[in-house]
Protein backbone atom coordinates (compact mmCIF):
# COMPACT_ATOMS: atom_id res chain seq x y z
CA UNK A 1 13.24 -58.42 -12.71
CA UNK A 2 12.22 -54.96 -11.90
CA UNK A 3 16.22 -53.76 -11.24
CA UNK A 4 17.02 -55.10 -14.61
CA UNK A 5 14.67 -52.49 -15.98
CA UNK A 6 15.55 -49.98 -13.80
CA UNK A 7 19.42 -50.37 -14.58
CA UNK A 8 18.63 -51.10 -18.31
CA UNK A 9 16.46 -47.53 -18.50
CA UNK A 10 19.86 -45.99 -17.12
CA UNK A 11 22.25 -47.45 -19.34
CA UNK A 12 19.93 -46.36 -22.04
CA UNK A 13 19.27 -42.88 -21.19
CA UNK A 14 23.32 -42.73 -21.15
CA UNK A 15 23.80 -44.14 -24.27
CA UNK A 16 21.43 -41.59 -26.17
CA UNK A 17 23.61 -39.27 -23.97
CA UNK A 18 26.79 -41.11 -25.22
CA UNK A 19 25.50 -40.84 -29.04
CA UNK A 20 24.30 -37.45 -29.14
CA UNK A 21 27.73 -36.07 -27.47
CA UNK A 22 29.65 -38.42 -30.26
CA UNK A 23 27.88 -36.41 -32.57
CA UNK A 24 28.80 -33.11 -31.11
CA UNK A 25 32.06 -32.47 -32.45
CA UNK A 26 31.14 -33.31 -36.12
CA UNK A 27 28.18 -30.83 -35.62
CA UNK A 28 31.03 -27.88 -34.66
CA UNK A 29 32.97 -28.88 -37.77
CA UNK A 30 29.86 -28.35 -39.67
CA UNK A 31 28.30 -25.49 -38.24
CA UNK A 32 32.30 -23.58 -37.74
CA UNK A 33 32.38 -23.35 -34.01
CA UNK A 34 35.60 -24.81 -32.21
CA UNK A 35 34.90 -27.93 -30.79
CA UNK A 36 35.69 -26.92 -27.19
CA UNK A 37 33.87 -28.98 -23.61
CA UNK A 38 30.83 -26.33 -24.24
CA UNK A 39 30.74 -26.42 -27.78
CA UNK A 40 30.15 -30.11 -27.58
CA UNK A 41 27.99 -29.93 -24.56
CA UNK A 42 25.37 -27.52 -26.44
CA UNK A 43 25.63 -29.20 -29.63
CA UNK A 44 24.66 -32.59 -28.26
CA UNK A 45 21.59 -30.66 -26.22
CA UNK A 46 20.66 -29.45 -29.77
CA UNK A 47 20.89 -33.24 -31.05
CA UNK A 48 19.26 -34.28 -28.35
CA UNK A 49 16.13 -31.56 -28.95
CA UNK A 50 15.87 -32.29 -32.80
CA UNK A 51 15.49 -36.17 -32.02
CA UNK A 52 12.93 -35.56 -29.45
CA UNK A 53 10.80 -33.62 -31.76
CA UNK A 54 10.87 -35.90 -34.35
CA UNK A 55 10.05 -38.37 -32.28
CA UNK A 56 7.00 -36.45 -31.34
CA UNK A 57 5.86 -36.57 -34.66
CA UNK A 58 4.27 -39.71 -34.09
CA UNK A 59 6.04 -43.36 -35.30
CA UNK A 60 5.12 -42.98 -38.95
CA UNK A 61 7.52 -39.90 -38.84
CA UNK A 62 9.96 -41.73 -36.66
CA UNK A 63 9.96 -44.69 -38.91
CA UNK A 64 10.76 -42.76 -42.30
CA UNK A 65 13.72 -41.03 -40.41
CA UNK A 66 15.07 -44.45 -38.96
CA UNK A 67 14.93 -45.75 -42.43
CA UNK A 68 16.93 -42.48 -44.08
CA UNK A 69 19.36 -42.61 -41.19
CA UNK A 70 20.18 -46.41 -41.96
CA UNK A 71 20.49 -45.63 -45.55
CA UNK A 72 23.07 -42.69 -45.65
CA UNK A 73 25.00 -44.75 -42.78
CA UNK A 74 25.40 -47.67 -44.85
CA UNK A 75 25.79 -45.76 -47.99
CA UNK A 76 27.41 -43.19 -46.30
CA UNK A 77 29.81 -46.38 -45.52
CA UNK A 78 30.38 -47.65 -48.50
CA UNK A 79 30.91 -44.71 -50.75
CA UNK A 80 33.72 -42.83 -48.12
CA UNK A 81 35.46 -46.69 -47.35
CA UNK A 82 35.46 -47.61 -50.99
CA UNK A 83 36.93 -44.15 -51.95
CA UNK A 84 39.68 -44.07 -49.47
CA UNK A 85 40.95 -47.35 -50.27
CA UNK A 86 40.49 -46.96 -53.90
CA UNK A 87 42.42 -43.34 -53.73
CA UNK A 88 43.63 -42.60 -50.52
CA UNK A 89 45.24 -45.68 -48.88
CA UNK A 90 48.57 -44.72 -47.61
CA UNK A 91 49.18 -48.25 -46.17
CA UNK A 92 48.48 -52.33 -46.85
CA UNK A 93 47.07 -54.86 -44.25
CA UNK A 94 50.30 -55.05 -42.88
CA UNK A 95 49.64 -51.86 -41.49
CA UNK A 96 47.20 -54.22 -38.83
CA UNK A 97 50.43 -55.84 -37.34
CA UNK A 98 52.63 -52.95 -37.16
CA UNK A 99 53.21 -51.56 -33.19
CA UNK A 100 55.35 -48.32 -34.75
CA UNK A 101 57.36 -48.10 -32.01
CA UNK A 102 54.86 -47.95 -29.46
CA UNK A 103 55.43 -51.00 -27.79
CA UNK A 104 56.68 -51.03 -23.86
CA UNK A 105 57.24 -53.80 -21.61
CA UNK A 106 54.71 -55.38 -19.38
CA UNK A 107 52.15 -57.95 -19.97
CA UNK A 108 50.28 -58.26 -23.63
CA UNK A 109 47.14 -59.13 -22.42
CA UNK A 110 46.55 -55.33 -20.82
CA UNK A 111 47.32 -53.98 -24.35
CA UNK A 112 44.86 -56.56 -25.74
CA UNK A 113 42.03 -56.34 -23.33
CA UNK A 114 42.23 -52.40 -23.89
CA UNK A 115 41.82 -52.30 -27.20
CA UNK A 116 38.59 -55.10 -27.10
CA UNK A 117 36.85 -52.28 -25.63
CA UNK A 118 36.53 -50.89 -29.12
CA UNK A 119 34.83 -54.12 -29.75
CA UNK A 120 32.72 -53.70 -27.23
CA UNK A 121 31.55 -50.84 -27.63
CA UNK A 122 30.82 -51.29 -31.39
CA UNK A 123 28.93 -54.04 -30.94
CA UNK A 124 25.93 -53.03 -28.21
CA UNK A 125 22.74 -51.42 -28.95
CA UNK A 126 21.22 -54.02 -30.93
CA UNK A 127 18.75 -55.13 -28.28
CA UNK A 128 16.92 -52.13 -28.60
CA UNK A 129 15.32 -53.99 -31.56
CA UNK A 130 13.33 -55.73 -28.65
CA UNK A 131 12.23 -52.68 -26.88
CA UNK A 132 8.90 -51.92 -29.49
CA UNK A 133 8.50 -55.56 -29.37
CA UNK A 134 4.53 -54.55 -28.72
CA UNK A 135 4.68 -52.92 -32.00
CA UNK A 136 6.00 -55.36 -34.00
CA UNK A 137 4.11 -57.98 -35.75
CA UNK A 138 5.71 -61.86 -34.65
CA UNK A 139 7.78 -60.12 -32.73
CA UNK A 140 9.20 -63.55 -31.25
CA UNK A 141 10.48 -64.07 -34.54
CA UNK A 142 10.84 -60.89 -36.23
CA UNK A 143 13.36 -59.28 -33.08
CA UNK A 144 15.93 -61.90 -32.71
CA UNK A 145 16.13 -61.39 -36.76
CA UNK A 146 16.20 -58.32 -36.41
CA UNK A 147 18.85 -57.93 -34.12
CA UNK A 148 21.02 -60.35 -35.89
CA UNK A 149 20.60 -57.82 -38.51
CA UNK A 150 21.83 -55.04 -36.60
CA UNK A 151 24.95 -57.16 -35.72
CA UNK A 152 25.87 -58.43 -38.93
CA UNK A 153 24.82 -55.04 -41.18
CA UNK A 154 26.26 -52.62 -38.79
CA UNK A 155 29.05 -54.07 -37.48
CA UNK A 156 30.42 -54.91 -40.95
CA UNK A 157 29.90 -51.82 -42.20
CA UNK A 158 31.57 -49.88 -39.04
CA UNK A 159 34.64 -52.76 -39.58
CA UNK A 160 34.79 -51.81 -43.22
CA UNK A 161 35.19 -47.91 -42.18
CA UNK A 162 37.76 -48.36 -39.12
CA UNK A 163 39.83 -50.18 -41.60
CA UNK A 164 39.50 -47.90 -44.23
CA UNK A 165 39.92 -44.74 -42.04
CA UNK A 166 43.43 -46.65 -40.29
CA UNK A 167 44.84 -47.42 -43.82
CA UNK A 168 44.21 -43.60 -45.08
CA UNK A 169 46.32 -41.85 -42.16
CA UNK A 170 49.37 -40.67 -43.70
CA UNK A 171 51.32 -39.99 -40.22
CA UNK A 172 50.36 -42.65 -37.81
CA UNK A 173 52.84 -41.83 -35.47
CA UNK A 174 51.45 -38.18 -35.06
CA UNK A 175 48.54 -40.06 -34.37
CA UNK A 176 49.99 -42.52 -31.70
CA UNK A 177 51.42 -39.48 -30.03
CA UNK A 178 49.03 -36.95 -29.78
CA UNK A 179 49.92 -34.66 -32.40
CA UNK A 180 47.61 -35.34 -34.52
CA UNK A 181 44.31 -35.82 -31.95
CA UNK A 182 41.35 -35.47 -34.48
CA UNK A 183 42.54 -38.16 -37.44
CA UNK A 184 39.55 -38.76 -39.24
CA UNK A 185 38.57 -35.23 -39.99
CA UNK A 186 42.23 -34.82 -41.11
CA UNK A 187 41.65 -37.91 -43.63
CA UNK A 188 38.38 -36.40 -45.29
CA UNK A 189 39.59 -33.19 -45.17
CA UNK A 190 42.65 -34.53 -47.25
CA UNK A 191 40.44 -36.69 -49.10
CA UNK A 192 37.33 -34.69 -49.57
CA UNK A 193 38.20 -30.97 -49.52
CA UNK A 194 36.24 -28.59 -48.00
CA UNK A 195 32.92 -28.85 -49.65
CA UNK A 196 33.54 -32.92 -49.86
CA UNK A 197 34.52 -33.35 -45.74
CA UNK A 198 31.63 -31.46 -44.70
CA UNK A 199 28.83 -32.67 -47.53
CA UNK A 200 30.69 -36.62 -45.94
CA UNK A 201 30.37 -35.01 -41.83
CA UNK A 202 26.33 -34.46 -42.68
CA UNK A 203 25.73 -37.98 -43.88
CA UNK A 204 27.50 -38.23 -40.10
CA UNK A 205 25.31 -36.68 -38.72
CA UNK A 206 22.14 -37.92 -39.96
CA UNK A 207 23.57 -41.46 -38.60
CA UNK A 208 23.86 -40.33 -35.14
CA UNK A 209 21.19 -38.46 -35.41
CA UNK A 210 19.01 -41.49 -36.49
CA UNK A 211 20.82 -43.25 -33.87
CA UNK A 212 19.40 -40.95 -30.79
CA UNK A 213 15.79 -40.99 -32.15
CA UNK A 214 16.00 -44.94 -32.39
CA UNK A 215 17.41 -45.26 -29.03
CA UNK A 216 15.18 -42.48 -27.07
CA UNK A 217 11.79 -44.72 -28.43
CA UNK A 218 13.33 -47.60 -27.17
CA UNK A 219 13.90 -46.05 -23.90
CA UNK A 220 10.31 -44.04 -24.02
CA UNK A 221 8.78 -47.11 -24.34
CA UNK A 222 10.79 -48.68 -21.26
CA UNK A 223 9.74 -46.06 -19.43
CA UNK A 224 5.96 -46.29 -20.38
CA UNK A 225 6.05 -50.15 -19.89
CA UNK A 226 7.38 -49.06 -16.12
CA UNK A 227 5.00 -46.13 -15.46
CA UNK A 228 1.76 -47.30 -16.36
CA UNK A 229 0.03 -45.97 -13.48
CA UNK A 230 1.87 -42.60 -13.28
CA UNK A 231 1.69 -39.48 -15.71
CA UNK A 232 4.84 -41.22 -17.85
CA UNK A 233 1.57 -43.88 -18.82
CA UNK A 234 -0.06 -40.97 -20.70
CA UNK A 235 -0.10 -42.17 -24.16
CA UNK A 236 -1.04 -39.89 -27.68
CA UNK A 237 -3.23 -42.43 -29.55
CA UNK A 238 -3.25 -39.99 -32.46
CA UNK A 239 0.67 -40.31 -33.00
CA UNK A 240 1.04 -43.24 -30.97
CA UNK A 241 3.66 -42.26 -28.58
CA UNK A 242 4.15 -41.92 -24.78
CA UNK A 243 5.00 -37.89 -24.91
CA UNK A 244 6.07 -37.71 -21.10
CA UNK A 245 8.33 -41.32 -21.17
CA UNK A 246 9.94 -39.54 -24.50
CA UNK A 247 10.65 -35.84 -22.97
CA UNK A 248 12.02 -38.24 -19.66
CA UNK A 249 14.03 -40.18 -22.43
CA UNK A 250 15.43 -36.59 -23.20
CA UNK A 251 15.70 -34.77 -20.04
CA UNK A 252 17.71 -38.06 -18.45
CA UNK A 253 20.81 -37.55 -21.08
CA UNK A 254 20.75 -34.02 -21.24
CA UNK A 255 21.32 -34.18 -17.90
CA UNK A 256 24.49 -36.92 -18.28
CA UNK A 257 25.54 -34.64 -21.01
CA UNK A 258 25.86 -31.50 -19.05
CA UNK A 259 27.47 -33.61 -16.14
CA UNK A 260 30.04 -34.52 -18.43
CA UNK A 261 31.69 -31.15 -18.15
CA UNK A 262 33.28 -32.32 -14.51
CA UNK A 263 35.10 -35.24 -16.28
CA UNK A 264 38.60 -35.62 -18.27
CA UNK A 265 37.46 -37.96 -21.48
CA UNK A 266 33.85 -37.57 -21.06
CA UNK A 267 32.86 -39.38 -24.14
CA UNK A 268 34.75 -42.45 -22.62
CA UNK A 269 33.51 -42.45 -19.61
CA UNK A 270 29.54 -42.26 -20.87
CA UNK A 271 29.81 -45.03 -23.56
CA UNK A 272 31.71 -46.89 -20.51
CA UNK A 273 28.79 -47.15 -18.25
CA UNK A 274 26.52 -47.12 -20.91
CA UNK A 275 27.84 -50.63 -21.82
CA UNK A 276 28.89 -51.66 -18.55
CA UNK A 277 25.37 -50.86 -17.50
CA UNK A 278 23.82 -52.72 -20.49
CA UNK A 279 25.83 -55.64 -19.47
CA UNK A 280 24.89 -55.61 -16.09
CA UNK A 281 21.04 -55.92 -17.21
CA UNK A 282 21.95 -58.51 -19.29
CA UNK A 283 23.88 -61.00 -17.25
CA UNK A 284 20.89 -60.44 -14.99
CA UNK A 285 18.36 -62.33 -17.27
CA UNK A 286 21.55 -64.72 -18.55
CA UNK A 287 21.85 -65.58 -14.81
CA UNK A 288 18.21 -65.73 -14.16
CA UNK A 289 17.70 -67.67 -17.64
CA UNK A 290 20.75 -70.18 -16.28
CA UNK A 291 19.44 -70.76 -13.23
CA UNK A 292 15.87 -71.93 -14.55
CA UNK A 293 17.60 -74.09 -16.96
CA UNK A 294 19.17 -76.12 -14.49
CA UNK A 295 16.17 -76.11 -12.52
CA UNK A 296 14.30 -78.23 -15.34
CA UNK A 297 12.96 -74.81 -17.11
CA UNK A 298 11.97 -75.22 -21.18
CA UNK A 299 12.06 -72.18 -22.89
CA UNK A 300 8.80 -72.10 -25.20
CA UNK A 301 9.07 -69.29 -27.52
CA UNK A 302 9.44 -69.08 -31.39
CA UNK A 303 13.02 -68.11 -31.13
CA UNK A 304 14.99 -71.09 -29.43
CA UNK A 305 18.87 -72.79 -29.73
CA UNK A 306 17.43 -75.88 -28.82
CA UNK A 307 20.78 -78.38 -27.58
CA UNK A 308 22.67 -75.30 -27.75
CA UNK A 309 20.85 -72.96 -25.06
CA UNK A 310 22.45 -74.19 -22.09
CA UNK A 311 25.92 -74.01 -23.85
CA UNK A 312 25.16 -70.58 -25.29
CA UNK A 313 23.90 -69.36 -21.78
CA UNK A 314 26.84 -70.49 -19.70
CA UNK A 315 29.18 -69.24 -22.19
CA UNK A 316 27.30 -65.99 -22.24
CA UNK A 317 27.30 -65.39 -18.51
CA UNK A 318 31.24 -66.00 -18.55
CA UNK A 319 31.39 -63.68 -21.10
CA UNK A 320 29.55 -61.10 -20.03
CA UNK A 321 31.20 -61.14 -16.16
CA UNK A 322 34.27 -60.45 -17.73
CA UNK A 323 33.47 -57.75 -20.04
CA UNK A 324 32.11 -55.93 -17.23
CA UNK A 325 35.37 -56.28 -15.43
CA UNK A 326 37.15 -55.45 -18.49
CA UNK A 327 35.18 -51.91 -19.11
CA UNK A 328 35.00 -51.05 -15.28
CA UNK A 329 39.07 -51.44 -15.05
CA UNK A 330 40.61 -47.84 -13.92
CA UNK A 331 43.19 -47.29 -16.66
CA UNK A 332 43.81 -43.55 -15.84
CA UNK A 333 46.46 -43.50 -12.79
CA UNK A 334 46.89 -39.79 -13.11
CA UNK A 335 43.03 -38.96 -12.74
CA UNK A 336 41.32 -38.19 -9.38
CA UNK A 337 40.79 -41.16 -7.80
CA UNK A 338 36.79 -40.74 -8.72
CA UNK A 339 37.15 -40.15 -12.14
CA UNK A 340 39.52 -43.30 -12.70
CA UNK A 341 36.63 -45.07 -11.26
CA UNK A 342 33.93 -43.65 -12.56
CA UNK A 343 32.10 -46.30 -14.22
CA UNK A 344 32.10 -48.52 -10.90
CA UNK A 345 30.73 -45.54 -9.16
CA UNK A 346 28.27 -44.66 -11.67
CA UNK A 347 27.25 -48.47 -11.52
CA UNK A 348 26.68 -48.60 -7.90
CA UNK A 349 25.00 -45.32 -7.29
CA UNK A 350 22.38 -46.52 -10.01
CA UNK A 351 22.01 -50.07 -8.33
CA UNK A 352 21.67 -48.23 -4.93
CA UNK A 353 19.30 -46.11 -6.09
CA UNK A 354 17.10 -48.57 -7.34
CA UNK A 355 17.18 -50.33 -4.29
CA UNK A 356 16.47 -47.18 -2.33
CA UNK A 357 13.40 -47.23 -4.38
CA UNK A 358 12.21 -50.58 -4.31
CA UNK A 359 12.39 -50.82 -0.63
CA UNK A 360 10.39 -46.93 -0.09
CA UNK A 361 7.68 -47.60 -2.93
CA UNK A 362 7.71 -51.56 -4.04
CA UNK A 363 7.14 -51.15 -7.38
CA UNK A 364 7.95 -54.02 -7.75
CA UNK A 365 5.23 -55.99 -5.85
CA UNK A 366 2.70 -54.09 -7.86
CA UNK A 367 3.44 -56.22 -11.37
CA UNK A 368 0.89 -58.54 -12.75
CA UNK A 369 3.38 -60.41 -15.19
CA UNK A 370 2.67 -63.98 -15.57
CA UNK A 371 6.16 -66.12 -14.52
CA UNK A 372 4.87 -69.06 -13.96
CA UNK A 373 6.36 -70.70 -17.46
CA UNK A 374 10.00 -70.52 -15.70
CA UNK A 375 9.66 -72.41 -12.95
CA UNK A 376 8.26 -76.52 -12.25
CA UNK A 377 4.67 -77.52 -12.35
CA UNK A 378 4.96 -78.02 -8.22
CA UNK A 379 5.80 -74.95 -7.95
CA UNK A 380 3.33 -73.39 -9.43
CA UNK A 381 0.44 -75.59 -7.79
CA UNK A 382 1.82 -73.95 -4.23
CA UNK A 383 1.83 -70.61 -5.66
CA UNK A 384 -1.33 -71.25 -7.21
CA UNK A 385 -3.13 -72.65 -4.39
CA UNK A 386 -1.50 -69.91 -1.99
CA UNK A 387 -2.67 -67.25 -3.88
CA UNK A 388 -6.53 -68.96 -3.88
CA UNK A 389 -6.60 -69.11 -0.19
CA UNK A 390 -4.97 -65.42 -0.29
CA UNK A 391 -7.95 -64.27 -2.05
């Protein structure tokens, strides 16, 4: 339980490192700068400092920005997919089905399982929902509908923009080769103008924006919830924030960010282990959750799949194994040998760590958490009964 956290906090603390660097070359195109390795490296540590202040505002703050952010993203969303299909669609659906003479031989299913990874990494991030459960009122019904939210509003909206964006380009083969390596500024720069692409790159920006302040209170309050007897547990009753687990929450991807610089593709390689690390932490509590199933467990809270929880937790265990493989896979043959395998590194070197940890401090014999719901009644009596003659 405690190296779920511990790999979870990592994975998080990349993806707000993952966002914030997204962001970074949309941030040179608005502020003129050339969007060169540095460029992008100090424009995501600005990104990075805006959210954290914000976030220091207090939640009240926080939640007014979160709620702007969603707005111009799914208005943002609308208005730009509508308007390039409406007046700058170049193609039809057929466009979907079309390899343009990019096709090679070998095996389809490489080609296939390459491209899910767009899926994949559009769709993670909504468990972050559960992160302030503490703050939320019902949060054991409130979260899961909250995260199906995220899933359904967000990745429809995201679908409806890829698919808008792919039927404005006018030359896909430039983009298929390389020529053309920045397509969607192209598009609303064609679409837009000037004053149009950049007014469209600031609703952008407030998205990720929005997106690194949401994520970096998720992680503060991971962080808090693991450091409650350390100086991370100081907590600002007055804005009702943990301000040490949120400058952590910074200082932890401005770190990855700056790291980047040693690596072809950073971008790739963060949002890689960011998701192959959020996996990881979930098939953790799938397996755990699996195994008390078949041990007679009965899950007892508000949210529950009744006759479909063992189905929906096998199949999500398979699932989740094999995304993991599928995002770790070393696709770059010309890259040094640690950069094509980056993500499995990265992976291990966080697991180790943890377990360098656990077996110097045992933080995890310190917890107080009651667990005694997931296992049988016998059980429990010996525990019990152990822990009576302990004391």
């Amino acid at each position: 339980a405690w190296m779920t956290g511990w790999v979870y906090v990592m994975a998080m603390c990349s993806t707000i490192a993952g966002v914030a660097y997204g962001a970074a070359p949309y941030t040179a195109s608005v502020v003129g700068f050339e969007p060169t390795t540095g460029a992008n490296v100090i424009c995501a540590l600005v990104i990075l400092a805006i959210a954290t202040v914000i976030n220091m505002m207090g939640t009240k703050v926080l939640a007014q920005a979160a709620l702007i952010g969603f707005f111009a993203e799914i208005m943002g969303a609308l208005v730009v997919g509508v308007y390039l299909l409406v007046f700058e669609r170049h193609h039809d659906m057929s466009i979907f089905f079309n390899t343009f003479g990019s096709e090679s031989t070998g095996s389809y299913t490489a080609a296939f399982l390459a491209a899910s990874l767009i899926g994949v990494f559009q769709y993670y991030g909504f468990e972050a929902c559960g992160d302030v459960a503490e703050e939320v009122p019902e949060p054991g019904l409130r979260i899961p509908k909250s995260m199906r939210r995220t899933i359904y509003i967000g990745g429809v909206a995201a679908t409806f923009v890829c698919f808008a964006l792919i039927m404005s380009v006018v030359d896909i083969g430039a983009v298929i080769n390389g020529t053309l390596a920045d397509p969607v500024s192209a598009i609303l720069a064609n679409a837009f103008g000037p004053v149009g692409s950049t007014a469209v790159l600031c609703v952008v920006l407030i998205s990720f924006l929005s997106c690194v302040m949401s994520l970096q209170a998720a992680a503060s309050r991971l962080i808090y919830a693991y450091a409650r007897d350390t100086v991370l547990s100081q907590f600002s009753h007055e804005r009702h924030v943990p301000p040490y687990a949120l400058l952590l929450s910074a200082l932890l991807p401005g770190v990855i960010v700056v790291g980047s610089m040693i690596s072809a593709d950073a971008l790739l390689k963060i949002i890689s282990f960011s998701a192959v690390g959020i996996y990881i932490a979930f098939q953790m509590v799938v397996l755990a959750a699996l195994r008390a199933r078949l041990k007679g467990w009965k899950p007892s809270g508000e949210y529950q799949l009744g006759s479909f929880g063992l189905i929906t937790n096998v199949g999500a265990l398979i699932y989740g194994v094999a995304a993991m493989v599928n995002i770790s896979w070393p696709r770059t043959p010309g890259a040094p040998w640690y950069d094509n395998w980056i993500v499995v590194l990265s992976s291990f070197a966080v697991v180790a760590v943890g377990f360098l940890y656990m077996w110097i401090a045992r933080p995890h014999l310190r917890s107080a958490a009651i667990y005694g719901d997931a296992i049988s009644s016998r059980d429990a009596v010996v525990i019990g009964g152990a822990r009576g003659t302990t004391a």
